[in-house]
C-alpha atoms as a PDB file:
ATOM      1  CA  UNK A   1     -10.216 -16.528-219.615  1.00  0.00           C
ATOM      2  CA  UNK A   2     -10.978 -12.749-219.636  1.00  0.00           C
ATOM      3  CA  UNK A   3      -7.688 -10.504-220.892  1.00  0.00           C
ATOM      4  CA  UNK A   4      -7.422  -6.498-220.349  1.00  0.00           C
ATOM      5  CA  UNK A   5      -5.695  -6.059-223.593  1.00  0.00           C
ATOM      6  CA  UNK A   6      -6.053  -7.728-227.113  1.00  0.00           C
ATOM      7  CA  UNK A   7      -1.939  -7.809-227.426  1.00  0.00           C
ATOM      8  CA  UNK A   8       0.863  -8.159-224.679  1.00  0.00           C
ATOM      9  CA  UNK A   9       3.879  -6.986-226.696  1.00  0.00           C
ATOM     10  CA  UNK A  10       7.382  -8.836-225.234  1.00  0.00           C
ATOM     11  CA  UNK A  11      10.387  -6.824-225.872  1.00  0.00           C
ATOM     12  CA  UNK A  12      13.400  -8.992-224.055  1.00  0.00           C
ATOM     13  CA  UNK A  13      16.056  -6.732-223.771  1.00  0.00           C
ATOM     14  CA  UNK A  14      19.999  -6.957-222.599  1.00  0.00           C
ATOM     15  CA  UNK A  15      21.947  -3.813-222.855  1.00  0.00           C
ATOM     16  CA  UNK A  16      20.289  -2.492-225.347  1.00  0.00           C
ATOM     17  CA  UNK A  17      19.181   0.895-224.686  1.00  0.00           C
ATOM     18  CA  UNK A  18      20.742   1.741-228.018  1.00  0.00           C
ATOM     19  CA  UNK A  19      17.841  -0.168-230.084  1.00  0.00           C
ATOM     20  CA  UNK A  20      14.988  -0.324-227.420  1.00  0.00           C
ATOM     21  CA  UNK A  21      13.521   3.752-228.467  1.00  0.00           C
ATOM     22  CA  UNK A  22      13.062   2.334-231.571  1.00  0.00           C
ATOM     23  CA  UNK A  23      10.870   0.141-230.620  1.00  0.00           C
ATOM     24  CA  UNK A  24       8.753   2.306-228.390  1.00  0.00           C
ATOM     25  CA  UNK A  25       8.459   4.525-232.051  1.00  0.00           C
ATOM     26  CA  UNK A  26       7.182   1.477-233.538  1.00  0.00           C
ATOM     27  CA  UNK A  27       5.021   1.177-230.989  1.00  0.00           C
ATOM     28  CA  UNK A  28       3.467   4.418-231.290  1.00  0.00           C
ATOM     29  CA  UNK A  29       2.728   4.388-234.738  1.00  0.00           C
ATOM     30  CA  UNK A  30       0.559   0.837-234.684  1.00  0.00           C
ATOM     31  CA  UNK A  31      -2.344   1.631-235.736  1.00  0.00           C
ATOM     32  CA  UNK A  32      -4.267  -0.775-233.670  1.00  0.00           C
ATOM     33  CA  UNK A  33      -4.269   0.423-229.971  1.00  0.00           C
ATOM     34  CA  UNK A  34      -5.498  -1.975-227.726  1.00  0.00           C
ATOM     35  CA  UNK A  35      -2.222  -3.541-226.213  1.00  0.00           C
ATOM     36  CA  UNK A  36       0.404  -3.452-222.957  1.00  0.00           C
ATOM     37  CA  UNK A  37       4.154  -3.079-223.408  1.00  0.00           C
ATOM     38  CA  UNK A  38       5.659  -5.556-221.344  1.00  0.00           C
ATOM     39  CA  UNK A  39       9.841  -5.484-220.974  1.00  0.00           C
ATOM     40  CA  UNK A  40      12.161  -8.046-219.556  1.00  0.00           C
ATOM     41  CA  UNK A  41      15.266  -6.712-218.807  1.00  0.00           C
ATOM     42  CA  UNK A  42      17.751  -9.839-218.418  1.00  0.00           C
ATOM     43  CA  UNK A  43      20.019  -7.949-216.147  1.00  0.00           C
ATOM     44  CA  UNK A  44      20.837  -4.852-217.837  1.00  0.00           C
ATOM     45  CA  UNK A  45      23.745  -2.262-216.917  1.00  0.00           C
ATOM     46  CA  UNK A  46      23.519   0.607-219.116  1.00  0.00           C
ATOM     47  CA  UNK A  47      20.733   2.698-217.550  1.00  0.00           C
ATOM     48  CA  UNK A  48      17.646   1.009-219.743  1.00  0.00           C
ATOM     49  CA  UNK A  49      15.662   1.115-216.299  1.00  0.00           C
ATOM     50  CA  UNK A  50      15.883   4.362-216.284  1.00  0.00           C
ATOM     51  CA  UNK A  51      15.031   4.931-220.237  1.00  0.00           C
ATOM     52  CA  UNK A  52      11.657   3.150-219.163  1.00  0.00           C
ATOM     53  CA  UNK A  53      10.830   5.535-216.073  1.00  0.00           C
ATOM     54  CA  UNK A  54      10.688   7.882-218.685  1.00  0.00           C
ATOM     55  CA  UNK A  55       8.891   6.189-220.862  1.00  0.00           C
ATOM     56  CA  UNK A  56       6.133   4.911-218.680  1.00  0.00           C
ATOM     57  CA  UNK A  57       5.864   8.821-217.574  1.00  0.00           C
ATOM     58  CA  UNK A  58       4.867   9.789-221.073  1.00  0.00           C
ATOM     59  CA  UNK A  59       3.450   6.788-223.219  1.00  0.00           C
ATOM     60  CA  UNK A  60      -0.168   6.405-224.177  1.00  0.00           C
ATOM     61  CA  UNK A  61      -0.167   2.855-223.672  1.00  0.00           C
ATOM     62  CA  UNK A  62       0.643   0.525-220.357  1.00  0.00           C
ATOM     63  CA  UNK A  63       4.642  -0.053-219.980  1.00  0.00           C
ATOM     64  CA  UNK A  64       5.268  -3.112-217.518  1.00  0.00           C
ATOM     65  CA  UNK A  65       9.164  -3.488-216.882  1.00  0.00           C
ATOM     66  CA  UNK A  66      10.329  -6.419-215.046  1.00  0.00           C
ATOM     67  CA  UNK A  67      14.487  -7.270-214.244  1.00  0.00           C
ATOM     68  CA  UNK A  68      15.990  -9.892-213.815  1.00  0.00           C
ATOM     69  CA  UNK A  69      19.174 -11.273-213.278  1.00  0.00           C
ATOM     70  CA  UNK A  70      20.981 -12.333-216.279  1.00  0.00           C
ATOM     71  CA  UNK A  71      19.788 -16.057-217.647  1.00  0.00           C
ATOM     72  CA  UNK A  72      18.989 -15.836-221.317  1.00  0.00           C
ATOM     73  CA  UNK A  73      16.126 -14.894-223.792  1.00  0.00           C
ATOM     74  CA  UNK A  74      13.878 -17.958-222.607  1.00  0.00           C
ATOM     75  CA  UNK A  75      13.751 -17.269-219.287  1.00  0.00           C
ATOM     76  CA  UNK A  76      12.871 -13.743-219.926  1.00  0.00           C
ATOM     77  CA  UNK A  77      10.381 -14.744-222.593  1.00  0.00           C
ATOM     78  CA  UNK A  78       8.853 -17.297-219.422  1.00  0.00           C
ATOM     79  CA  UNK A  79       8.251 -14.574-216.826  1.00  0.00           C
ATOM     80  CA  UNK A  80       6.920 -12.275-219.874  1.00  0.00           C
ATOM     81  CA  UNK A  81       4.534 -14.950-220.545  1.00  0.00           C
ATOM     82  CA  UNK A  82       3.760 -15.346-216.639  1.00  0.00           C
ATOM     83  CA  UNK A  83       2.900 -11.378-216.500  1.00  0.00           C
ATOM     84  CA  UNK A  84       1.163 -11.184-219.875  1.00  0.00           C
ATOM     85  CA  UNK A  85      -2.122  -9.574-219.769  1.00  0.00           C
ATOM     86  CA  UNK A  86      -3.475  -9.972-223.254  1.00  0.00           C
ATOM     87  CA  UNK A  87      -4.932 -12.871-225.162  1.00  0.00           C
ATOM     88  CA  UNK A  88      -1.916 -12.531-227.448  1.00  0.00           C
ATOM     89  CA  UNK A  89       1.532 -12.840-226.963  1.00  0.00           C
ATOM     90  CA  UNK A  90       3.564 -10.970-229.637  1.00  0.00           C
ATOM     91  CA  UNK A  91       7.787 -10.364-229.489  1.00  0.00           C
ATOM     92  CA  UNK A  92       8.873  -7.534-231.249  1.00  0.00           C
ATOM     93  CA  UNK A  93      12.366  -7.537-230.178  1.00  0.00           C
ATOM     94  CA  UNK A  94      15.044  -4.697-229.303  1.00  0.00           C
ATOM     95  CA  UNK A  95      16.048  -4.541-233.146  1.00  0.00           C
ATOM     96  CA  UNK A  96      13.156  -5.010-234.257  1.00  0.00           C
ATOM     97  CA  UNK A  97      10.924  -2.874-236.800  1.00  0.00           C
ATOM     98  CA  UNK A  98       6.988  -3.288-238.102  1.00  0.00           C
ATOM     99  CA  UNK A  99       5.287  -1.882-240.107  1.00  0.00           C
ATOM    100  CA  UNK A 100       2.800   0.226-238.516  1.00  0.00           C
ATOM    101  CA  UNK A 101      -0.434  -1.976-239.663  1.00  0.00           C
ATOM    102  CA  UNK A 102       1.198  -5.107-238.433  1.00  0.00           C
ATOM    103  CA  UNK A 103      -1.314  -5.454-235.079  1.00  0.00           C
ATOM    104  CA  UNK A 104      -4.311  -4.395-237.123  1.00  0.00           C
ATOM    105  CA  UNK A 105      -3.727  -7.052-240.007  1.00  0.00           C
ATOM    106  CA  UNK A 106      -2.615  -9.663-237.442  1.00  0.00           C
ATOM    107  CA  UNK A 107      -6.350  -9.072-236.004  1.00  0.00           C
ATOM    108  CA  UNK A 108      -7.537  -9.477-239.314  1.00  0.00           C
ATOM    109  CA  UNK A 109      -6.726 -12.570-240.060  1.00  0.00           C
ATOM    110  CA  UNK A 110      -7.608 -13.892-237.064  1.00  0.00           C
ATOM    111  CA  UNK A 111     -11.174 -12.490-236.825  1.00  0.00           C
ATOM    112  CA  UNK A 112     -11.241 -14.127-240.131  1.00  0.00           C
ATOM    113  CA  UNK A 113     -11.023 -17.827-238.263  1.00  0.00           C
ATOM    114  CA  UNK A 114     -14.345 -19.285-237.671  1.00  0.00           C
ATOM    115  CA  UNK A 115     -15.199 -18.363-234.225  1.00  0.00           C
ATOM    116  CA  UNK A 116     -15.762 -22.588-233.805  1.00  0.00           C
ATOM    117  CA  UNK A 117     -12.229 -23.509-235.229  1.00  0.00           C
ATOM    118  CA  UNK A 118      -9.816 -20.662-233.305  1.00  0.00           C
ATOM    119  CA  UNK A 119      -9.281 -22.834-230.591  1.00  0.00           C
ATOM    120  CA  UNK A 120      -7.807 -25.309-232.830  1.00  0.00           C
ATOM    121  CA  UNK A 121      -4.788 -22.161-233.882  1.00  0.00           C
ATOM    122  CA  UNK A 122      -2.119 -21.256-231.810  1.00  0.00           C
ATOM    123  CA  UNK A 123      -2.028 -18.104-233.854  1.00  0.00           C
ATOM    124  CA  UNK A 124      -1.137 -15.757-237.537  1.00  0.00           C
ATOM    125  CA  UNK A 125       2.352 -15.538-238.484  1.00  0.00           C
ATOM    126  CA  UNK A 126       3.261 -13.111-241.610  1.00  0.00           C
ATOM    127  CA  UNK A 127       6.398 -12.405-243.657  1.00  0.00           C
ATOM    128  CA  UNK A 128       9.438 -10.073-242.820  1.00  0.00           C
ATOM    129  CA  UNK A 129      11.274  -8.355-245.232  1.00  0.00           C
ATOM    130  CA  UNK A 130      14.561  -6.561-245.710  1.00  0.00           C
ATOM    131  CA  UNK A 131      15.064  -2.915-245.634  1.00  0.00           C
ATOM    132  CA  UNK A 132      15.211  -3.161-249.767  1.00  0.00           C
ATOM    133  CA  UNK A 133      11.659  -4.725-249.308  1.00  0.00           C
ATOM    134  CA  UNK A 134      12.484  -7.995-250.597  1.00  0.00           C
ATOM    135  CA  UNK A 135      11.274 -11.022-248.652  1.00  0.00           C
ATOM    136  CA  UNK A 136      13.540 -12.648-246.012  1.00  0.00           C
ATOM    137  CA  UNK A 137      13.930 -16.619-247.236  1.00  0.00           C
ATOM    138  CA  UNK A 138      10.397 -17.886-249.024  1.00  0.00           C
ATOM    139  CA  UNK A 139       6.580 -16.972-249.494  1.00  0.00           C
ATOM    140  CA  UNK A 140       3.943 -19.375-247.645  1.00  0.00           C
ATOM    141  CA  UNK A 141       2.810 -21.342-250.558  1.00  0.00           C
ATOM    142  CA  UNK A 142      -0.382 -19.358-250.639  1.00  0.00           C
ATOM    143  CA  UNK A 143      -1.524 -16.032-249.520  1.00  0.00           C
ATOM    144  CA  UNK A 144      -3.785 -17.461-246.876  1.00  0.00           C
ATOM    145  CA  UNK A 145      -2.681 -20.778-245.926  1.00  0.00           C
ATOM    146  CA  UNK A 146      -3.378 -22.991-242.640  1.00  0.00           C
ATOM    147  CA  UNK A 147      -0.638 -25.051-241.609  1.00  0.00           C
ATOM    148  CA  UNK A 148       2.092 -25.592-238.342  1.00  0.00           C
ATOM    149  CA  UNK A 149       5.213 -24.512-237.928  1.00  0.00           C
ATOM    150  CA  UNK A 150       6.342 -27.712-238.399  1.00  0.00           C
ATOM    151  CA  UNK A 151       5.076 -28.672-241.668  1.00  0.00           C
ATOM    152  CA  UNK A 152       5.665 -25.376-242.769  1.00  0.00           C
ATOM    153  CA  UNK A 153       8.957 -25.528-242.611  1.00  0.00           C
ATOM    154  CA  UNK A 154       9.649 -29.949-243.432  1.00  0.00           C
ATOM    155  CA  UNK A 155       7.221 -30.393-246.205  1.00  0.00           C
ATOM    156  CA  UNK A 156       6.591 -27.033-247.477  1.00  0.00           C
ATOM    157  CA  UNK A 157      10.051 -26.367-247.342  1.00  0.00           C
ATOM    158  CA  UNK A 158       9.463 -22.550-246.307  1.00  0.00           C
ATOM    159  CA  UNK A 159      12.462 -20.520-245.437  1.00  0.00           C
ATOM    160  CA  UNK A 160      13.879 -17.242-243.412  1.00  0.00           C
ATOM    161  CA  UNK A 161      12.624 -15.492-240.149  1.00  0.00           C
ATOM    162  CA  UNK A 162       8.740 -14.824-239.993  1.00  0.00           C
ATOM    163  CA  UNK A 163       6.829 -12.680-237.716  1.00  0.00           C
ATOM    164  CA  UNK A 164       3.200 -13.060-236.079  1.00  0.00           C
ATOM    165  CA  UNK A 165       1.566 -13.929-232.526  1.00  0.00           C
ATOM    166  CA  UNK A 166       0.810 -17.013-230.141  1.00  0.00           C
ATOM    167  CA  UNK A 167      -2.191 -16.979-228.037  1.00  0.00           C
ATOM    168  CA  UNK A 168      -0.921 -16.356-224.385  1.00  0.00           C
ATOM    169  CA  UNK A 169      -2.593 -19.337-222.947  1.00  0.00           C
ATOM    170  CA  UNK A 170      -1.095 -21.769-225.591  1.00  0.00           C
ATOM    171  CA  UNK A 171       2.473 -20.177-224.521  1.00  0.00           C
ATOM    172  CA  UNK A 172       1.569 -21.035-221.351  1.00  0.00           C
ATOM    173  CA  UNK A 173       0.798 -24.237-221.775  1.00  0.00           C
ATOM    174  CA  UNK A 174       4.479 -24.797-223.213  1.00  0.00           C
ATOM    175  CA  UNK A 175       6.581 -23.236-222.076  1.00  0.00           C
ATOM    176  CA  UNK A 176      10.447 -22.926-222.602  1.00  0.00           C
ATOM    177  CA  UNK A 177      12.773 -25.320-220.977  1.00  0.00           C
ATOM    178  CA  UNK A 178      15.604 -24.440-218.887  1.00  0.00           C
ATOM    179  CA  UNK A 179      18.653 -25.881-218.114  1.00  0.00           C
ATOM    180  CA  UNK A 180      20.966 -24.864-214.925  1.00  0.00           C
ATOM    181  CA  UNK A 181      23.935 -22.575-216.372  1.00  0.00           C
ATOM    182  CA  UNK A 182      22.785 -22.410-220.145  1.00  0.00           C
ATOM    183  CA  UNK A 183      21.346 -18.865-221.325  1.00  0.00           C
ATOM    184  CA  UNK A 184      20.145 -20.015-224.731  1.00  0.00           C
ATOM    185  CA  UNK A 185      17.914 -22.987-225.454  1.00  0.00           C
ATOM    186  CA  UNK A 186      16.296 -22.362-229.546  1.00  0.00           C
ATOM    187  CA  UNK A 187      13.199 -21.532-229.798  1.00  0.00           C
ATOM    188  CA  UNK A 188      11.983 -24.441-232.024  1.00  0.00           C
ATOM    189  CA  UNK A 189      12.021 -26.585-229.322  1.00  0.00           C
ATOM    190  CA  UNK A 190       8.318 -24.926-228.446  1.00  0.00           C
ATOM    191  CA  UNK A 191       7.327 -23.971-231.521  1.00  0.00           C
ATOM    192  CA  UNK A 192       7.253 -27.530-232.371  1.00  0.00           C
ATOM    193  CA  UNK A 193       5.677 -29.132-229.714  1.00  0.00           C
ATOM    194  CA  UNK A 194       3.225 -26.408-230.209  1.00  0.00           C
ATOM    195  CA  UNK A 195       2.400 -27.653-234.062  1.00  0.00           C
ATOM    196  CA  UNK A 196       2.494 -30.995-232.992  1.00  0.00           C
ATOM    197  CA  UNK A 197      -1.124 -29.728-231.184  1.00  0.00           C
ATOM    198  CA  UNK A 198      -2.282 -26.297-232.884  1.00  0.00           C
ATOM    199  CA  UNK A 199      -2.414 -24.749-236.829  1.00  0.00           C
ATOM    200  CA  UNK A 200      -1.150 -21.909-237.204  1.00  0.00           C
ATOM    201  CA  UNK A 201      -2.706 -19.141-239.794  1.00  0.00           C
ATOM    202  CA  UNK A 202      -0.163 -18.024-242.778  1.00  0.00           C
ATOM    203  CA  UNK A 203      -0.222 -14.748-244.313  1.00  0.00           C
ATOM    204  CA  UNK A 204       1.527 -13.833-247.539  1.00  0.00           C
ATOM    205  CA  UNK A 205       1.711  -9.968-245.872  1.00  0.00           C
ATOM    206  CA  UNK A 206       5.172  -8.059-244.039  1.00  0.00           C
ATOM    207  CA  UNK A 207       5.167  -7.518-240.844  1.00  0.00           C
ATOM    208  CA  UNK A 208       8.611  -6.627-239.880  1.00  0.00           C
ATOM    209  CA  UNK A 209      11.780  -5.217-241.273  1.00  0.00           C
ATOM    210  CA  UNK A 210      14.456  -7.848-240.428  1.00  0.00           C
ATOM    211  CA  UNK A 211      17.845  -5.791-239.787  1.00  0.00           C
ATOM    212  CA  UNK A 212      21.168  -8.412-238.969  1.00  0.00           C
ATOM    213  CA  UNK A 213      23.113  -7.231-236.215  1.00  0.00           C
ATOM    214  CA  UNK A 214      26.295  -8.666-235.844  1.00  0.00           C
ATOM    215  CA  UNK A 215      25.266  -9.158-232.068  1.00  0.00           C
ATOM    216  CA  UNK A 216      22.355 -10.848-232.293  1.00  0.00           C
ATOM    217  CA  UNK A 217      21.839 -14.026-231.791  1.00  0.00           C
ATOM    218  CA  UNK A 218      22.127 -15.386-235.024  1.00  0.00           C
ATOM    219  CA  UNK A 219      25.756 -14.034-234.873  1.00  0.00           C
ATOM    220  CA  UNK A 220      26.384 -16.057-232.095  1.00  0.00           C
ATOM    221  CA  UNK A 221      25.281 -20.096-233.018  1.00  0.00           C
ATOM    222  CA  UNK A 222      29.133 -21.116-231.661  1.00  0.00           C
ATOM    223  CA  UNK A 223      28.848 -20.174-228.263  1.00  0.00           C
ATOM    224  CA  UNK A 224      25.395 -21.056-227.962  1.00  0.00           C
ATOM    225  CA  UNK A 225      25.809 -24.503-229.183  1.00  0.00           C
ATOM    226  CA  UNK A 226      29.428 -24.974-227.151  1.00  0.00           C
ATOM    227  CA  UNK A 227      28.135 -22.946-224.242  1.00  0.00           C
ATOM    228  CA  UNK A 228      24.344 -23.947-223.739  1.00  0.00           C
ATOM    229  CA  UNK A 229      24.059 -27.627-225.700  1.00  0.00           C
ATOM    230  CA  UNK A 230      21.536 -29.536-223.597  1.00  0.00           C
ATOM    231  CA  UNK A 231      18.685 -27.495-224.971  1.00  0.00           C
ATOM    232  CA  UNK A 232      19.973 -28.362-228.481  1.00  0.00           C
ATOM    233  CA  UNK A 233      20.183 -31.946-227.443  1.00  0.00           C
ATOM    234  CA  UNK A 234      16.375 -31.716-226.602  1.00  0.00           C
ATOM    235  CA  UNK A 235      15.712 -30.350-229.884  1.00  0.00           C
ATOM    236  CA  UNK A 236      17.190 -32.759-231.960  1.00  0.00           C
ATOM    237  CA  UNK A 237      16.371 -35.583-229.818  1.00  0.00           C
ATOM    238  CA  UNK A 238      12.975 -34.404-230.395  1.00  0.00           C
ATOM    239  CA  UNK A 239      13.049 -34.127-233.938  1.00  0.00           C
ATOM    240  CA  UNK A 240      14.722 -37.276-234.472  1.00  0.00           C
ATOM    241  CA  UNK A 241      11.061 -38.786-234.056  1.00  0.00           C
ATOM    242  CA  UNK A 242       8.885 -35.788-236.103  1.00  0.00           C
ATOM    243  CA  UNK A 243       7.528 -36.519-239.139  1.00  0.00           C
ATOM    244  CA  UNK A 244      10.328 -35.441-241.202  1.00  0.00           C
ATOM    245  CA  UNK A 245      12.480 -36.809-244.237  1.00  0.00           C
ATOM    246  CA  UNK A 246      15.143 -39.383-243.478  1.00  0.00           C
ATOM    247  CA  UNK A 247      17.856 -37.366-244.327  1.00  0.00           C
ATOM    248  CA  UNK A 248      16.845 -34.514-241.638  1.00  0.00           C
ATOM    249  CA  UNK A 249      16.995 -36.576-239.267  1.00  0.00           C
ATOM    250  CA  UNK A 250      19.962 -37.965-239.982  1.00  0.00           C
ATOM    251  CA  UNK A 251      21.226 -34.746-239.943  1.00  0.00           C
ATOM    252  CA  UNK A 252      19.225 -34.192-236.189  1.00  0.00           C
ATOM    253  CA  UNK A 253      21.159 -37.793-235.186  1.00  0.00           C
ATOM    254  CA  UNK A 254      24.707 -35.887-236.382  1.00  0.00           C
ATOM    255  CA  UNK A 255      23.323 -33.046-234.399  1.00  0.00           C
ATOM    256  CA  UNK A 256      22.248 -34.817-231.463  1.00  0.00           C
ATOM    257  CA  UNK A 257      25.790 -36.592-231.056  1.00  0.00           C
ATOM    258  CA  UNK A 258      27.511 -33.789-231.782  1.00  0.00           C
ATOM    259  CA  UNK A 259      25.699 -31.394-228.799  1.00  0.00           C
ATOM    260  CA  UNK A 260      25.423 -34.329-226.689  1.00  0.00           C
ATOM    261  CA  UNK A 261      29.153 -34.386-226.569  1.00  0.00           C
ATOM    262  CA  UNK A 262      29.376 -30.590-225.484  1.00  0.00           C
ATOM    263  CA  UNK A 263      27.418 -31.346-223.015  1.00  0.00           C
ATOM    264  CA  UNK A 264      29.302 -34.067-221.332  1.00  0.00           C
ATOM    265  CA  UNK A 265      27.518 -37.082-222.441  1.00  0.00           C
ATOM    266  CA  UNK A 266      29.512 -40.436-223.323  1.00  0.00           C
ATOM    267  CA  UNK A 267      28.954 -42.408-226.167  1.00  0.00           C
ATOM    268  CA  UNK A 268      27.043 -44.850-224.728  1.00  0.00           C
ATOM    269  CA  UNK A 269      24.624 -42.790-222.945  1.00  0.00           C
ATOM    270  CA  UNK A 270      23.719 -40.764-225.688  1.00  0.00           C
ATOM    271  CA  UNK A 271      22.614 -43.786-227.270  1.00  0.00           C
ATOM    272  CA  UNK A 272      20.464 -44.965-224.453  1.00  0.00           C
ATOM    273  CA  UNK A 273      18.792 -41.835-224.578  1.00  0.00           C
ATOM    274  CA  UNK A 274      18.224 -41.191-228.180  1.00  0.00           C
ATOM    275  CA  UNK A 275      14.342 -41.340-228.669  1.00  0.00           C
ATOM    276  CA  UNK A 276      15.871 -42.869-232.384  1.00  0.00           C
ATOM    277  CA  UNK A 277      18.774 -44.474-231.054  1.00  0.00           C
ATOM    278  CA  UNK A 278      19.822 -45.913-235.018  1.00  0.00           C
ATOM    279  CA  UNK A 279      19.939 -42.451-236.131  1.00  0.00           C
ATOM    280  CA  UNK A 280      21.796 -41.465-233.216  1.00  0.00           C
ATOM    281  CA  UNK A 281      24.314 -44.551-233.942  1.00  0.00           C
ATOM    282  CA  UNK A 282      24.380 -43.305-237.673  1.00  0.00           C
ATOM    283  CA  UNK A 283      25.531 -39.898-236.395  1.00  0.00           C
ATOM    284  CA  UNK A 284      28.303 -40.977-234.638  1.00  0.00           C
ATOM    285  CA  UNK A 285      30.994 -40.384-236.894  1.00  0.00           C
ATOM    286  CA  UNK A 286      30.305 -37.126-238.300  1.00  0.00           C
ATOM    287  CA  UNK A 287      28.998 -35.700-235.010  1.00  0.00           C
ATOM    288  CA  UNK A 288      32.381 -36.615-233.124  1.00  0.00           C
ATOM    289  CA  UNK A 289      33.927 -34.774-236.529  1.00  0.00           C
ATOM    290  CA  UNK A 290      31.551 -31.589-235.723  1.00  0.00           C
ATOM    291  CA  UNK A 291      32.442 -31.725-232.196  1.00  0.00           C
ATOM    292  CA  UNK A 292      36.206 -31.428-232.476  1.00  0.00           C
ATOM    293  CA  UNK A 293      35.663 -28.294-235.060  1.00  0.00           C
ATOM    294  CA  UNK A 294      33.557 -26.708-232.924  1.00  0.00           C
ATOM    295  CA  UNK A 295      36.265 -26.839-229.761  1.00  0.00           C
ATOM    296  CA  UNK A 296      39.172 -25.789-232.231  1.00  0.00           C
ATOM    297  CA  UNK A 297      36.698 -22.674-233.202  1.00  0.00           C
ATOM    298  CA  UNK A 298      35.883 -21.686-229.856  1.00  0.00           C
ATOM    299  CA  UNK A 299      39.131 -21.588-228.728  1.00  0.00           C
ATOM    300  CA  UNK A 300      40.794 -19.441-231.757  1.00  0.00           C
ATOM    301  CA  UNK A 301      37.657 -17.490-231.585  1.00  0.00           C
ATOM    302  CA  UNK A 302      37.228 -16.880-227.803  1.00  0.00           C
ATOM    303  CA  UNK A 303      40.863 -17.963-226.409  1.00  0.00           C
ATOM    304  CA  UNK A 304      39.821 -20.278-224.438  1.00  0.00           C
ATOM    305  CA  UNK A 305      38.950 -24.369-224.341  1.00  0.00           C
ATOM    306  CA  UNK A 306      35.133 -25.391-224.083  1.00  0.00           C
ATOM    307  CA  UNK A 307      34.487 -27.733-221.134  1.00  0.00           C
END
């Protein structure tokens, strides 16, 4: 497949024309040139559209902007993968910061791949760091290390946010779920079913500057999991039959119950359609436990009952 641009850079963006200039700085100071900036705005009413125009106007580089009405990260990550224009699909989101090498030693590392073996990678993934410069969670267990983002994370035991690139086509070839009415499905659900077919190159180098906002997503894990279960109950019904130690998934049975029950699902059902249905049994108890904590905390913390 022939692409016009080495990188198609995803920025999914939701009121945020606070953060998104900071991005198109970032963008302007890569050192490696060769890429599109393509935005998703997931329904947006604070005038970003017209913080584009402006942008598009002036920018060196190719700035596609695409709206849509509001439905969540993955469905804006979906049509940014159906527009994507370059052989690699990288999300630098709208508080985000890299370092200004970060395309240039992505490349790198991949040119390093034997031309024969790169169809066997879904991509490079580095480190992120915090503003002080020290590493967010662990180091890959060496400086150049091939792996998958499964095994990275189970057996390696590898922690904190990283940062790198997917080929396009493999994104296209799974893509994200969706559910009717959810807005949030994680984003492990792909990225393993992606290792459980691709490596993925490790790189003991930053990439990006990891900056908590107390808006971000990982700020808001109550309402996702209250508000949007079913694509946690994929996940952990998927994981229930990875590879992993018994005790995660265990912990993916509680899990599984637990979002299951958000989501409307008796007892008996849930069972049935455990792909593990004795870890799903074993979760019973504490997952009915989670449940009922997670409906008191929604309701002091939002005022109102989940459904």
């Amino acid at each position: 497949m022939s692409h016009r641009y080495t990188y198609t850079v995803f920025t999914p963006t939701y009121n945020r024309g606070h953060t998104l200039p900071e991005v198109y700085k970032g963008l302007k100071k890569q050192t490696f040139r060769d890429f599109e900036w393509i935005i998703v705005d997931d329904g947006s009413t604070d005038g970003t559209d017209k913080l584009v125009e402006k942008w598009q106007a002036e920018a060196d580089f190719p700035i596609r902007y695409f709206w849509q009405e509001n439905g969540g990260k993955h469905r804006a990550r979906k049509l940014g993968v159906a527009k994507a224009q370059g052989e690699f699909f990288f999300t630098w989101d709208s508080d985000d910061e890299c370092i200004p090498q970060a395309f240039e030693q992505m490349k790198v590392h991949w040119d390093a791949i034997p031309e024969e073996q790169k169809s066997f990678f879904a991509g490079v993934t580095g480190l992120c760091a915090h503003k002080d410069g020290t590493i967010v969670g662990s180091r890959f267990p060496q400086n150049v290390f091939e792996s998958d983002m499964f095994e990275i994370r189970e057996h390696y035991r590898v922690t904190g946010e990283k940062c790198g690139f997917q080929r396009t086509d493999v994104m296209r070839e799974f893509p994200f779920p969706e559910f009717e009415g959810e807005r949030f499905i994680t984003e492990a659900v792909v990225w393993y079913r992606i290792a459980r077919k691709y490596k993925t190159l490790f790189f003991n180098e930053i990439l990006r500057i990891y900056d908590y906002r107390p808006d971000g997503l990982s700020a808001t894990w109550l309402r996702h999991i209250v508000e949007s279960p079913r694509g946690k109950v994929l996940f952990f019904n998927e994981y229930m039959e990875m590879p992993a130690m018994l005790m995660n998934r265990f912990k993916a049975g509680v899990n599984y119950v637990r979002c299951s029950l958000h989501a409307g699902e008796g007892l008996t059902t849930l069972v049935k359609k455990a792909t593990r249905p004795l870890f799903a049994v074993l979760g019973i108890p504490v997952g009915i436990i989670l449940y009922l904590k997670d409906r008191k905390a929604y309701k002091k913390k939002y005022g109102k009952a989940s459904s």
